[in-house]
Protein backbone atom coordinates (compact mmCIF):
# COMPACT_ATOMS: atom_id res chain seq x y z
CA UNK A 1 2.11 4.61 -26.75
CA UNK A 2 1.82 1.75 -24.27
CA UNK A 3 -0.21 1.25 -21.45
CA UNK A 4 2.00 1.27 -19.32
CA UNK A 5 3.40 4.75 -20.58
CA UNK A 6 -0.12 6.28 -20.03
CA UNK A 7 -0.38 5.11 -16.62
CA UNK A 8 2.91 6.69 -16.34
CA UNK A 9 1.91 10.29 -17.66
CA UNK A 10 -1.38 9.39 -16.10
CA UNK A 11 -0.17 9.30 -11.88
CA UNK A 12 2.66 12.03 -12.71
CA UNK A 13 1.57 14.41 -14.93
CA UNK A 14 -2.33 14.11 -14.53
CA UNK A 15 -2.67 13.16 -10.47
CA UNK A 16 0.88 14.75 -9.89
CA UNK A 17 2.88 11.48 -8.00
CA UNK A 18 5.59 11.53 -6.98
CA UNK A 19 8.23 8.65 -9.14
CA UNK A 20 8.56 7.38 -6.39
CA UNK A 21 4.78 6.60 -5.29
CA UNK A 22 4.29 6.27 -9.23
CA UNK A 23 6.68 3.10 -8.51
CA UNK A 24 3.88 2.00 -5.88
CA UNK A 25 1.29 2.04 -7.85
CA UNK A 26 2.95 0.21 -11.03
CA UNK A 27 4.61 -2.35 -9.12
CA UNK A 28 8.21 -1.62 -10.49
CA UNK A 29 11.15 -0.05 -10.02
CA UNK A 30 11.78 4.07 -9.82
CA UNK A 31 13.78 3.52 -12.39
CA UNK A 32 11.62 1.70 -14.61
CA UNK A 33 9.08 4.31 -13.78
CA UNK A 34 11.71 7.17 -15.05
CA UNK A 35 12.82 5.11 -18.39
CA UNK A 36 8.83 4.32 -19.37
CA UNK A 37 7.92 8.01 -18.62
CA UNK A 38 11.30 9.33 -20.40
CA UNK A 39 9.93 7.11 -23.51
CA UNK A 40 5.93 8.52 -23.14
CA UNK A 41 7.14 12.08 -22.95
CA UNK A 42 8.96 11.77 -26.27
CA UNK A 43 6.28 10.06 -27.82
CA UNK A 44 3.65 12.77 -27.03
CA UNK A 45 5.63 15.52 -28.20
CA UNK A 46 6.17 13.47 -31.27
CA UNK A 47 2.53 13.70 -31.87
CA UNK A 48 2.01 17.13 -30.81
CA UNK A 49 4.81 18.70 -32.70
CA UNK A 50 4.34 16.88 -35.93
CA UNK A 51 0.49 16.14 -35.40
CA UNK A 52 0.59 12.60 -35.39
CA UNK A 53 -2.13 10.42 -34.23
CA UNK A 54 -1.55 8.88 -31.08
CA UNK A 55 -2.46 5.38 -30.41
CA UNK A 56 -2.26 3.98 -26.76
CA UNK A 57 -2.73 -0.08 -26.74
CA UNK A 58 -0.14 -2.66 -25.76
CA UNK A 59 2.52 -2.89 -22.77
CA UNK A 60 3.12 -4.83 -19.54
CA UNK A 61 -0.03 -5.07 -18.02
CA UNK A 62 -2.42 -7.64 -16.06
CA UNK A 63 -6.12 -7.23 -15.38
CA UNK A 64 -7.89 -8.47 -12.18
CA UNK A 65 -9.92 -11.52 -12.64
CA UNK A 66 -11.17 -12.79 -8.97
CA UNK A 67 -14.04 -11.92 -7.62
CA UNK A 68 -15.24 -9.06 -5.66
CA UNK A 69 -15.43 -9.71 -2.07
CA UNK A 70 -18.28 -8.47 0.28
CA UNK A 71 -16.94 -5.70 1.85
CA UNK A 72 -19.47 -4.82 4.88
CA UNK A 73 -20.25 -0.85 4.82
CA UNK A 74 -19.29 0.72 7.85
CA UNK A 75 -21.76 3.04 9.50
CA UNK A 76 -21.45 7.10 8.70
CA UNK A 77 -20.06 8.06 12.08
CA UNK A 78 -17.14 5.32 12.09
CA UNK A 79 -14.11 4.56 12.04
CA UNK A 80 -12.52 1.75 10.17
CA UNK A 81 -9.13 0.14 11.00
CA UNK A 82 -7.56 -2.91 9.12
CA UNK A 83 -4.54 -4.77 10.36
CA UNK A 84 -1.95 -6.76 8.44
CA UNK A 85 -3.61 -10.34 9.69
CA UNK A 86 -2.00 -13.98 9.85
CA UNK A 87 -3.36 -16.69 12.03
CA UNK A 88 -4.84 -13.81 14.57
CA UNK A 89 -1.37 -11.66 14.86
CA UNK A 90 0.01 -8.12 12.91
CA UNK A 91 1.79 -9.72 9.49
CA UNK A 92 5.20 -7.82 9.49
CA UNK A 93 5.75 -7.48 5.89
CA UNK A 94 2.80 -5.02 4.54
CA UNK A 95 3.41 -5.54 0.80
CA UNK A 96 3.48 -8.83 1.05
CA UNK A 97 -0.03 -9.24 3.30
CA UNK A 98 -2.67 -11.60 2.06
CA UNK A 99 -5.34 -10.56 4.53
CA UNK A 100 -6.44 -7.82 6.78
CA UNK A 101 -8.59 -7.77 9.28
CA UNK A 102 -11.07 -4.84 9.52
CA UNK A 103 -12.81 -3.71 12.90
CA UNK A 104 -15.15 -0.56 12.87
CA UNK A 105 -15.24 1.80 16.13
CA UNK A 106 -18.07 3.35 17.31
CA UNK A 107 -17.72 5.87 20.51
CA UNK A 108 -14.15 4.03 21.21
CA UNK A 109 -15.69 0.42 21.28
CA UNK A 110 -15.52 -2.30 18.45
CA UNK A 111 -18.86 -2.71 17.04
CA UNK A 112 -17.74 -5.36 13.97
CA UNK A 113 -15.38 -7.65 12.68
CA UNK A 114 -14.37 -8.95 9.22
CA UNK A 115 -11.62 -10.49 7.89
CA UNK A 116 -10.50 -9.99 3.82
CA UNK A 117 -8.28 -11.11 1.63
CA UNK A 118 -6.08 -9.24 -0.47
CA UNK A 119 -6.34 -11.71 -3.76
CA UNK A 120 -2.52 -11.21 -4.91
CA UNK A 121 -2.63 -7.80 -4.82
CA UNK A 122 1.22 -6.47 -4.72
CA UNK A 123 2.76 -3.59 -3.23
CA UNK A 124 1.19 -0.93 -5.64
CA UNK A 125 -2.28 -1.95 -5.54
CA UNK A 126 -2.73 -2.53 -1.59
CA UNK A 127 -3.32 1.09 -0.39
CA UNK A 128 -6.45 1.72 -3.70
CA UNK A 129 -7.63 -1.70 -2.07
CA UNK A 130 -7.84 -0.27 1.60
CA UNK A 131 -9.35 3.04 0.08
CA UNK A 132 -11.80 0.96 -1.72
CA UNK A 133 -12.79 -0.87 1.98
CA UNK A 134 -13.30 2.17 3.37
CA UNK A 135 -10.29 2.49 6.05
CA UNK A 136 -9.67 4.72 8.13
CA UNK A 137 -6.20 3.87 9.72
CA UNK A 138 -3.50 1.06 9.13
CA UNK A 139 -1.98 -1.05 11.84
CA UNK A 140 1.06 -3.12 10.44
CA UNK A 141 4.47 -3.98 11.15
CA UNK A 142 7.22 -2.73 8.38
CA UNK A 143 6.26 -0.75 5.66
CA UNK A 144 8.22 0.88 3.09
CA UNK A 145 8.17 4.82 1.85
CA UNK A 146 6.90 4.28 -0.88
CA UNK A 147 3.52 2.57 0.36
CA UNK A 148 3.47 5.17 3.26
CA UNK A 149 3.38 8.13 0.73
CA UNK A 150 0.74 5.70 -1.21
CA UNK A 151 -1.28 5.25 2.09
CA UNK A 152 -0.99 9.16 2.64
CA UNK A 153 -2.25 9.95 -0.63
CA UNK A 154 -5.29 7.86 0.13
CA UNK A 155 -5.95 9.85 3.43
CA UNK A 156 -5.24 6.57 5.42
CA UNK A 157 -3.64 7.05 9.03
CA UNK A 158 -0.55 4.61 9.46
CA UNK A 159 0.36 3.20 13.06
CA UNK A 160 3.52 0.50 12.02
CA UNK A 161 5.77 -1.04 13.85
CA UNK A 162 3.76 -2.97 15.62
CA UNK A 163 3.57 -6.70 16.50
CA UNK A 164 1.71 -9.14 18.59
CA UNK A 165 -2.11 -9.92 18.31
CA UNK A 166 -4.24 -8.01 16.01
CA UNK A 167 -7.22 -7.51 18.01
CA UNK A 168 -5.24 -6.35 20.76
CA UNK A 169 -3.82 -3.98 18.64
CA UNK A 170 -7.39 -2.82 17.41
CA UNK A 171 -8.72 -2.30 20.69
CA UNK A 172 -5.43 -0.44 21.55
CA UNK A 173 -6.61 2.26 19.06
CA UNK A 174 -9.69 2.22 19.49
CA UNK A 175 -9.12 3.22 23.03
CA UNK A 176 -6.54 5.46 22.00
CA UNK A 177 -3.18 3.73 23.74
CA UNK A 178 -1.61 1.59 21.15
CA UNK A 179 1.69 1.25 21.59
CA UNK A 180 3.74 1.95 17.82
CA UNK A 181 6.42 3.28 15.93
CA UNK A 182 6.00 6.15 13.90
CA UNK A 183 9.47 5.68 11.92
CA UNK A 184 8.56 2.01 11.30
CA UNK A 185 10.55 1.68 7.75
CA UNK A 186 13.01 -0.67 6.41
CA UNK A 187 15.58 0.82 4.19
CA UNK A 188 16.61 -2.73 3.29
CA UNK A 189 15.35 -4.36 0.04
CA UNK A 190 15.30 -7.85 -1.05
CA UNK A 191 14.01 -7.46 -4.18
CA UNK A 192 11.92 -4.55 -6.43
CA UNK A 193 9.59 -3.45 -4.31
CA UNK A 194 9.77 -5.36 -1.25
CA UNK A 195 8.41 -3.93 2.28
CA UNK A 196 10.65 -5.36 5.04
CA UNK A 197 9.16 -6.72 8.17
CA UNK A 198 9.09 -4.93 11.87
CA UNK A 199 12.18 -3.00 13.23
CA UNK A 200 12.16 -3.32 16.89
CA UNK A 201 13.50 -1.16 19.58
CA UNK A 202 16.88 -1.31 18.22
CA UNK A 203 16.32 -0.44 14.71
CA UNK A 204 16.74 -3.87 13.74
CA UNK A 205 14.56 -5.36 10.99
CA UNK A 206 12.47 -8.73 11.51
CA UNK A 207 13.30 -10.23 8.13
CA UNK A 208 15.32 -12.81 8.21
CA UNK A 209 18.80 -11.39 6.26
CA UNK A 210 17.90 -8.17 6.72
CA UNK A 211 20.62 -7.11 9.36
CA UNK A 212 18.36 -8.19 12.58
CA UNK A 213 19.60 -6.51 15.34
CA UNK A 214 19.87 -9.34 18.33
C-alpha cells in the first residue's frame, strides 16, 4: 500500500472526512481521493482475507523542509485572529495566501501583532497550519468548501468575503462590527483545488476570468 492510500483510509476511515475535505487535506482532486481510496480498500481486504502482510511505503508524497517559524503564544484568555495579508490588505484568494497576519484580543482591544508566512503550504495544509498557530477565527476574502469544512473541522471561526485593510478588519472583530459575508464561496475553479478570490455584493467573483460581475 502507498502512502498516499494510508493517508486516504487514514482521514476517512480513521478521522471520518468527508472526500471532499479528504481532497483538502491531500491537495488533489475528489476524484483522485475516490480512485486512491477505491485502490487501498481492495488492498486491505486483500490482506485481511487471505492474510497477507501488508506493507505501506512509496506514493506521491513531499515532506516539509523549511524551518519552523516563531509563532508567539497567545495568552490563555485570548483570542487569536489571522487575516489573509498582502502589502497591509485581506489577500482574496485563501488557498493561494503566502502570509497571514495574526492579532490577539484581549477584553475587545488588540494587544499584539505578528505577521507569518505560510512557506508554500497549498490548499490542504493551510487550515492544520492555522490550528498549529493557535487561531481562533479567519478573516479572508474567497474561500472554497472544501477549506471551509477543513477550517470547521479545526474549530476555526470563518468571517470571508471581506476586503480592504487587514488591520481594519481585525479591529472590526475585535470590536465586534466587521462587516462580511457569510456565503463568501466561489463555485468557479481554475484549476484542482483552487480557492477563487472575493465575490462582492453582486455575487460576482474578484478573479480575473472568473465571471466578475461589473
Amino acid at each position: 500500500m502507498s502512502l498516499d492510500e494510508y493517508e486516504a483510509i487514514r482521514l476517512l476511515d480513521h478521522l471520518g472526512l468527508t472526500q471532499e475535505a479528504c481532497a483538502v487535506r491531500m491537495g488533489v482532486a475528489r476524484t483522485t481521493v475516490t480512485a486512491i481510496y477505491d485502490s487501498a480498500r481492495k488492498k486491505l481486504a486483500d490482506a485481511l482475507v487471505n492474510g497477507k502482510t501488508l506493507q505501506i511505503r512509496g506514493g506521491s508524497y513531499a515532506l516539509a523542509m523549511h524551518e519552523t517559524q516563531s509563532i508567539i503564544q497567545k495568552g490563555p484568555e485570548d483570542m487569536r485572529i489571522a487575516a489573509t495579508y498582502e502589502n497591509g490588505d485581506i489577500f482574496q484568494h485563501f488557498g493561494r495566501t503566502e502570509q497571514f497576519k495574526l492579532y490577539d484580543v484581549e477584553n475587545g482591544a488588540i494587544v499584539r501583532e505578528q505577521i507569518v508566512d505560510t512557506n508554500g503550504s497549498g490548499h490542504g495544509a493551510l487550515a492544520g497550519f492555522l490550528k498549529a498557530a493557535q487561531v481562533d477565527a479567519l478573516i479572508c476574502g474567497g474561500i472554497g468548501m472544501g477549506a471551509q469544512m477543513a477550517l470547521a473541522e479545526a474549530g476555526i471561526t470563518l468571517y470571508g468575503g471581506v476586503s480592504g485593510s487587514a488591520d481594519e478588519a481585525a479591529r472590526a472583530l475585535a470590536s465586534g462590527s466587521l462587516q462580511y459575508d457569510p456565503d463568501a464561496v466561489c463555485d468557479h475553479h481554475h484549476g484542482e483545488g483552487h480557492d477563487c478570490g472575493h465575490h462582492d455584493a453582486e455575487g460576482g467573483c474578484g478573479h480575473n476570468g472568473c465571471g466578475h460581475h461589473e
